[in-house]
Each structure stands twice: as C-alpha cells, then as structure tokens.
Protein backbone atom coordinates (compact mmCIF):
# COMPACT_ATOMS: atom_id res chain seq x y z
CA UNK A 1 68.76 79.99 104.51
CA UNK A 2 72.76 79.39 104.18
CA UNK A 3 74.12 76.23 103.97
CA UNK A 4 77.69 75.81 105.19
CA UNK A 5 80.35 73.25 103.63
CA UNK A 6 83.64 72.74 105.80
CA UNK A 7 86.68 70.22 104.31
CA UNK A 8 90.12 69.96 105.62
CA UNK A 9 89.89 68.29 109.10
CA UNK A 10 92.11 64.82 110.13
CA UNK A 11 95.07 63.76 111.87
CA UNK A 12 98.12 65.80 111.98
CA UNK A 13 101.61 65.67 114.36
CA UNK A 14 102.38 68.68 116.96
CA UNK A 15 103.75 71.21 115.40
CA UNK A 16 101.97 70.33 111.99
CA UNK A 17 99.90 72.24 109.57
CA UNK A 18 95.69 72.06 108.44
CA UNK A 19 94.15 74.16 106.40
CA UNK A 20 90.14 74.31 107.32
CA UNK A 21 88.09 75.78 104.15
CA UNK A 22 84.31 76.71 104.05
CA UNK A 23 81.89 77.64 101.91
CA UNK A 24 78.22 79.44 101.87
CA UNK A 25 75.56 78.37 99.76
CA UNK A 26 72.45 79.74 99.90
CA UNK A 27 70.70 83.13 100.50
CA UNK A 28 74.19 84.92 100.76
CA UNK A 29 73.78 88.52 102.44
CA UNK A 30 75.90 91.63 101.27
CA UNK A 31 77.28 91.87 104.81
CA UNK A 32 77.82 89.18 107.07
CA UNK A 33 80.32 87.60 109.20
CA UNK A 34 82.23 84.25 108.84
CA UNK A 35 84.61 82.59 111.08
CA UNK A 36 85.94 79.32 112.82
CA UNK A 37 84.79 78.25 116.18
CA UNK A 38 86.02 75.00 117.91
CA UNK A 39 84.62 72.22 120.37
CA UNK A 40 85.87 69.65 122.92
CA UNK A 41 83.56 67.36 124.29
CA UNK A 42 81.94 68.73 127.26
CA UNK A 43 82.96 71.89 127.23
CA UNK A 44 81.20 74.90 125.26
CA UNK A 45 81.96 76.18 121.54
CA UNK A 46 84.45 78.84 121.60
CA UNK A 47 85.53 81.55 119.24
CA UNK A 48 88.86 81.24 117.08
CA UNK A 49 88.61 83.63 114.57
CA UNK A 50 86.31 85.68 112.53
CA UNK A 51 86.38 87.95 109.97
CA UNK A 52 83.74 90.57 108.38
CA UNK A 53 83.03 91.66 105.02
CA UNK A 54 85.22 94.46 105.82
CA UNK A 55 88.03 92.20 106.51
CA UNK A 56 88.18 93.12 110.12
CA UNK A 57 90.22 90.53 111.97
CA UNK A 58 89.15 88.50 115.40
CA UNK A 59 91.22 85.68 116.71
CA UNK A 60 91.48 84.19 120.11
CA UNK A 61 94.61 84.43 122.19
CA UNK A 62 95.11 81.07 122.01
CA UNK A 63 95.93 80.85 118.28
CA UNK A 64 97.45 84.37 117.71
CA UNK A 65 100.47 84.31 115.77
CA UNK A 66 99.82 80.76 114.64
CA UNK A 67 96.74 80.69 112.69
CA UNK A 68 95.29 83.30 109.66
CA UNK A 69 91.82 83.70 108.50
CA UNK A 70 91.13 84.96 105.05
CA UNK A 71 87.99 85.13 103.12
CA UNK A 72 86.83 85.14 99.15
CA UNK A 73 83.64 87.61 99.12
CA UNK A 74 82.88 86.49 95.43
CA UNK A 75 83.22 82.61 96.82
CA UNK A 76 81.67 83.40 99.67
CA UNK A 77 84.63 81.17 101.28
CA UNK A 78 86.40 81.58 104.50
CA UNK A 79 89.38 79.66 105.49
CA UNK A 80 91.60 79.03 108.59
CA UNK A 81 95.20 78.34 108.08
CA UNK A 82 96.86 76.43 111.03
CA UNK A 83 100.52 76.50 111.52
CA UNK A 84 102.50 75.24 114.69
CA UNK A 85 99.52 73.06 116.18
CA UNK A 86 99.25 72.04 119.51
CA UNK A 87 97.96 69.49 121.12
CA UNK A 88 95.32 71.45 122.87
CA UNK A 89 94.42 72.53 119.37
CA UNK A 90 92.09 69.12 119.09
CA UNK A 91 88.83 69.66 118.54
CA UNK A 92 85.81 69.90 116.48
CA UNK A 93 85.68 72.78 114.29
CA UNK A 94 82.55 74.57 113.11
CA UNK A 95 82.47 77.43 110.43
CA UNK A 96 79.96 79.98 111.40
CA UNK A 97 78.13 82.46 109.00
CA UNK A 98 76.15 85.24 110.84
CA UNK A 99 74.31 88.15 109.02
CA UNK A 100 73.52 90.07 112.42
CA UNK A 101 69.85 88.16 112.37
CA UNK A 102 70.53 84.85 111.90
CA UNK A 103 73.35 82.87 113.00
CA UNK A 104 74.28 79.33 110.56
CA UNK A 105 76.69 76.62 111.54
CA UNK A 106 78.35 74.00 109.61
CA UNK A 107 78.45 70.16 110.35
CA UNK A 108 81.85 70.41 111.93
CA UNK A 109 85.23 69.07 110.66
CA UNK A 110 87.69 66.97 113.37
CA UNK A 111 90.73 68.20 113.92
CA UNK A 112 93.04 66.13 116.34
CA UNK A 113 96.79 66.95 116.98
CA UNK A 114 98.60 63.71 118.31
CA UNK A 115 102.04 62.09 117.62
C-alpha cells in the first residue's frame, strides 16, 4: 500500500501562482510513476502532468508552458508548480502514484482561480 499526502491548494487571482506538493508513504516501489491529475464537478479526472522515475516528462496541452513538474526520488515527492493560472485552471487536484500494477490516489487538494 502507498499512502499519498497533497498540501498547497486555496484561493489564488488569474494570473497567480500555487505550488501543489505530494508525498508517498508507504510500500514505495523502485519504479513508479507520479503525477497531478485534476477534477471539475461532473466531468471526468483528467491528466496534467506526470513524470517517471526516469524523469520523463507528460503534461497536458492545456498547461504547457505554464506549469513544471519535478520530483525528489529519495522523498519520494512530486510537485506541480503553477504559474499564469487561469480561470479554467479550477479544480480539484489529485496526486497519483502508479507502479504499473496498482494505481493510488490522494485525497485531493482545491484549487480555485477567481478575482
């Protein structure tokens, strides 16, 4: 099991910045995936950006050139930086850990972009 700890959600202005951080706990693998997916009510959870062990980059086309994923392998952390949010940028966020067998979400952390 992996356990999944996510801080840096809340309220910022359009064009703001949020950092998202999250970290693993747990039966940590020697290869695995982490990343950041987001949520709007009633719709489904969608990919923003992932990275693997390798450091192999994914991010939607919706945040390229805006956000940046990093990760600490000996923290087993991953976190999302978020520069020049939009308003269509509000949503849940989940970090997602996923060893190729198992796939482990995190409680979610609200982000919401309003003036």
């Amino acid at each position: 099991q992996v356990q999944l700890v996510e801080s840096g959600g809340g309220l910022v202005q359009p064009g703001g910045s949020l950092r998202l951080s999250c970290a693993a706990s747990g039966s940590i693998d020697s290869i695995y995936t982490m990343g950041w997916h987001r949520q709007v009510p009633g719709k489904q959870r969608d990919l923003v950006a992932r990275i693997t062990s390798g450091g192999r980059i994914i991010y939607a086309d919706s945040v390229k050139g805006r956000f940046t994923i990093s990760r600490d392998n000996a923290k087993n952390t991953v976190s999302l930086q978020m520069n020049s949010l939009k308003p269509e940028d509000t949503a849940v966020y989940y970090c997602n850990y996923n060893n190729y067998a198992h796939n482990y979400w995190g409680q979610g952390t609200q982000v919401t972009v309003s003036s």
